[in-house]
C-alpha atoms as a PDB file:
ATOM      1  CA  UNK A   1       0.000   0.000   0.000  1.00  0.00           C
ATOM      2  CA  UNK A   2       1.614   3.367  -1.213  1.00  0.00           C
ATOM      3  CA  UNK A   3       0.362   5.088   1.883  1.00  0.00           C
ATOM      4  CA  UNK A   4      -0.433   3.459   5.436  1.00  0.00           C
ATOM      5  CA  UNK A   5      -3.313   4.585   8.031  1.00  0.00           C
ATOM      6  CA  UNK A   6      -1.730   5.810  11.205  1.00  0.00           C
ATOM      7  CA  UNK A   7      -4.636   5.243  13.459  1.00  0.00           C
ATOM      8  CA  UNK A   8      -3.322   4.445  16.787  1.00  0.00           C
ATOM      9  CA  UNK A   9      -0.233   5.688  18.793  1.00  0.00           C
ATOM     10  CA  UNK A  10       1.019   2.368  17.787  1.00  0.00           C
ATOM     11  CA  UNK A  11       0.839   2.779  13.904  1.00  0.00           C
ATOM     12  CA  UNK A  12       2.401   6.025  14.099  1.00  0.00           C
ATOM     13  CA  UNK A  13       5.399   5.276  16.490  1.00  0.00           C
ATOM     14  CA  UNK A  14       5.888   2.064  14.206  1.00  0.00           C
ATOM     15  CA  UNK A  15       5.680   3.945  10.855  1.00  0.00           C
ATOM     16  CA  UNK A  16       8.625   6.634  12.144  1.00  0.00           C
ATOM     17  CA  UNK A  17      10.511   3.637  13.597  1.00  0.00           C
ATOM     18  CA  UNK A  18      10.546   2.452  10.264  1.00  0.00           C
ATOM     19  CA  UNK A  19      12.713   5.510   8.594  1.00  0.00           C
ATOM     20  CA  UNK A  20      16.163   3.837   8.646  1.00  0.00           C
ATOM     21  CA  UNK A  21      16.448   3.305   5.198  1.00  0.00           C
ATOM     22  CA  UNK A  22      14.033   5.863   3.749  1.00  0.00           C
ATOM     23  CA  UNK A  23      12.550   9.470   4.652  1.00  0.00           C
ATOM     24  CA  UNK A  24       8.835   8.994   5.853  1.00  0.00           C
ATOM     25  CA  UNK A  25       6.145  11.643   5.584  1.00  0.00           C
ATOM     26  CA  UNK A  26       3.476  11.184   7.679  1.00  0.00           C
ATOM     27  CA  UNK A  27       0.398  14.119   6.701  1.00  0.00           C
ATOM     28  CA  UNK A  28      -1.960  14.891   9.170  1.00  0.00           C
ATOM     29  CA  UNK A  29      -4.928  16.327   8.989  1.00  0.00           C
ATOM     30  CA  UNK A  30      -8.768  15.729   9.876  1.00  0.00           C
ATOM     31  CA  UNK A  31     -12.411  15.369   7.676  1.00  0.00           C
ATOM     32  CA  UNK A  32     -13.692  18.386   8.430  1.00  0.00           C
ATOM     33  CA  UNK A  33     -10.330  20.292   7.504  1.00  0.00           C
ATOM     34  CA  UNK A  34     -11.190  21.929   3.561  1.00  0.00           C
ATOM     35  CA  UNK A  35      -7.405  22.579   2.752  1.00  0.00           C
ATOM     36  CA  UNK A  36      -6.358  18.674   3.549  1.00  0.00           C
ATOM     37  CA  UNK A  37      -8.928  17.179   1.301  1.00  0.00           C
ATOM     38  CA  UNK A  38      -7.439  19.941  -1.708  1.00  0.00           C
ATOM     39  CA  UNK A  39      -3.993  18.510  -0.504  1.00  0.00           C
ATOM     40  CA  UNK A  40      -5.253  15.053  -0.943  1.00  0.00           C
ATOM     41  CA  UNK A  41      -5.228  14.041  -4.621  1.00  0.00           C
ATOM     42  CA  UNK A  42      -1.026  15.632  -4.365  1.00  0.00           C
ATOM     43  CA  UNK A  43      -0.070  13.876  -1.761  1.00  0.00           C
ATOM     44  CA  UNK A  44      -1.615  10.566  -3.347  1.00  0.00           C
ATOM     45  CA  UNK A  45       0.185  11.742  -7.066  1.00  0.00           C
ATOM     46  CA  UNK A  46       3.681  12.066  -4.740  1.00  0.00           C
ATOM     47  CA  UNK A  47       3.613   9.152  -3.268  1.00  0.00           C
ATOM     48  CA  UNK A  48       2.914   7.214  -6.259  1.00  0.00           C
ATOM     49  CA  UNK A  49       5.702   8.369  -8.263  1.00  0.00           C
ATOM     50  CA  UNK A  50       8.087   8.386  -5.185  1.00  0.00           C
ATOM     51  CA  UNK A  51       6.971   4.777  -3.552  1.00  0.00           C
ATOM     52  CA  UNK A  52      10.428   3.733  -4.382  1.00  0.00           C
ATOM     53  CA  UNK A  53      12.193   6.058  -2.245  1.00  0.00           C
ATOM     54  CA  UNK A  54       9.968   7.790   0.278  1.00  0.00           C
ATOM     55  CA  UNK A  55       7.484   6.344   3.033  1.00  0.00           C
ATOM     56  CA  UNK A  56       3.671   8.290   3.228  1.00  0.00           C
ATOM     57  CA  UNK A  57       1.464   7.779   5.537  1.00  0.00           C
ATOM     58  CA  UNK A  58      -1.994   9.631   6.570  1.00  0.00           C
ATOM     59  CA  UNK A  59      -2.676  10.315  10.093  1.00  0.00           C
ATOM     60  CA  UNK A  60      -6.578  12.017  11.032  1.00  0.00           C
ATOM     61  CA  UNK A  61      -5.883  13.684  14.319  1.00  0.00           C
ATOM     62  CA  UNK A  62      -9.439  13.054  15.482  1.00  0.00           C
ATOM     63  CA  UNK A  63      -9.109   9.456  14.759  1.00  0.00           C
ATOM     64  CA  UNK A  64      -5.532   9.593  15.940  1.00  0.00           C
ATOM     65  CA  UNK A  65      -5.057  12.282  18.523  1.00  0.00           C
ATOM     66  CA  UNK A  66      -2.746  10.440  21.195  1.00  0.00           C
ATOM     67  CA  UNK A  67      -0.362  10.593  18.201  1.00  0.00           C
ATOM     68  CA  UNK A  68      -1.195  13.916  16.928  1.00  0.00           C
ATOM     69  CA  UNK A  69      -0.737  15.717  20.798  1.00  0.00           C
ATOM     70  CA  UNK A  70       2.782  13.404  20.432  1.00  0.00           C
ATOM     71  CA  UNK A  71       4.139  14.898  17.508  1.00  0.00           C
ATOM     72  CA  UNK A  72       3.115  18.213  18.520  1.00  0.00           C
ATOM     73  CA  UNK A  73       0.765  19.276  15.779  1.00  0.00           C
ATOM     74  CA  UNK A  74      -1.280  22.699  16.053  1.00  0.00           C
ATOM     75  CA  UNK A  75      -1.910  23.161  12.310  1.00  0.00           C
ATOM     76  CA  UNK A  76      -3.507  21.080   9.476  1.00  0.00           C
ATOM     77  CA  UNK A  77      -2.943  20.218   7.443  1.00  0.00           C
ATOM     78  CA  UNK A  78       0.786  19.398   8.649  1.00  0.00           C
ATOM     79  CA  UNK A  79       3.088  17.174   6.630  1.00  0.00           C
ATOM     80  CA  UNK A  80       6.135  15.751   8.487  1.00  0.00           C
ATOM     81  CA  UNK A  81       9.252  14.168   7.801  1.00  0.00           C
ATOM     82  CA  UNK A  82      10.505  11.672   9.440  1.00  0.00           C
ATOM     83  CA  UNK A  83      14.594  10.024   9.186  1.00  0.00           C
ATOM     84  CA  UNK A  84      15.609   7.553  11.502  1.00  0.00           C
ATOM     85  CA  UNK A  85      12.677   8.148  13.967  1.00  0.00           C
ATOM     86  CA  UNK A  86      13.061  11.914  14.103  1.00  0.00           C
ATOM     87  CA  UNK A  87      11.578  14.936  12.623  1.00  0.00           C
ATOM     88  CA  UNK A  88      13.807  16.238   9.747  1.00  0.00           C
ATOM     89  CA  UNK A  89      11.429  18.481   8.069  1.00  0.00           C
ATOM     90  CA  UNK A  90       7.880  20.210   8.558  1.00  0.00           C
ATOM     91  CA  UNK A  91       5.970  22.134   6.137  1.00  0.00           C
ATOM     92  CA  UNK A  92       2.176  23.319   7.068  1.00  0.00           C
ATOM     93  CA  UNK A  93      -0.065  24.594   4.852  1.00  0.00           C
ATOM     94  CA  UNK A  94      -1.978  23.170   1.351  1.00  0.00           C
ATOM     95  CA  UNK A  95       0.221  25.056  -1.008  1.00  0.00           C
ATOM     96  CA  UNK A  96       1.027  22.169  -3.519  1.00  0.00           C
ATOM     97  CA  UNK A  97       3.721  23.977  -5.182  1.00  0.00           C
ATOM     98  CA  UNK A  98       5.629  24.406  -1.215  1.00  0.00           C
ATOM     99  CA  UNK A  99       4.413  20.482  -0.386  1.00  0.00           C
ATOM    100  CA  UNK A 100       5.475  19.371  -3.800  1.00  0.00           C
ATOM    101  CA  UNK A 101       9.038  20.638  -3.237  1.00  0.00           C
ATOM    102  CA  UNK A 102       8.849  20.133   0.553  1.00  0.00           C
ATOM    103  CA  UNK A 103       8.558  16.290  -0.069  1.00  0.00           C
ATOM    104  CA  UNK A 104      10.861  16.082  -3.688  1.00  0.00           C
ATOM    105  CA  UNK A 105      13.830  17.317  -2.007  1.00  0.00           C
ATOM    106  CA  UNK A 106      14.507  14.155   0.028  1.00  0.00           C
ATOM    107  CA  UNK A 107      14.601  12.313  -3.111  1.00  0.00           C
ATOM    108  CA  UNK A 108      18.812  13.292  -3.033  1.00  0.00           C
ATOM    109  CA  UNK A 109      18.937  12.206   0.340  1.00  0.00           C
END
């Protein structure tokens, strides 16, 4: 599956645990949030043509709050990056030109 459902504490703290070999992105954001559905069909499009190099994953922070409070999120939708279990990037906001080069630049990682 291109990009996993983080919905328990569990799922997330596995997914980042899993970023030894390859940056993971995990995007969170929530139903009722109008910019994270626009960000939606992007985020899909990267991570299909990246599934070779990069990790996704989705997180809802209503479904998934424990881990949403844990990563510290105030803003959605929030997309971070994840290298070896910690945060090596952050970018906030739908902008899909800023999320499109947020994510392609840890392709030369």
């Amino acid at each position: 599956k291109m990009i996993s459902q983080l919905t328990t504490l569990e799922d997330y703290e596995g997914f980042i645990a899993s970023t030894t070999a390859k940056t993971g992105f995990v995007k969170f954001g929530a139903e009722w949030c109008g910019p994270c559905k626009r960000l939606k069909p992007l985020y899909h499009r990267l991570a299909d043509a990246h599934k070779d190099k990069l990790l996704f994953a989705d997180l809802d922070v209503d479904v998934n709050s424990d881990a949403a409070d844990k990563a510290d999120v105030s803003a959605l939708p929030t997309i971070k990056a994840y290298f070896n279990g910690v945060v090596v990037g952050e970018e906030v906001g739908a902008s899909e030109a800023e999320v499109t080069a947020f994510i392609e630049k840890f392709l030369t990682k």
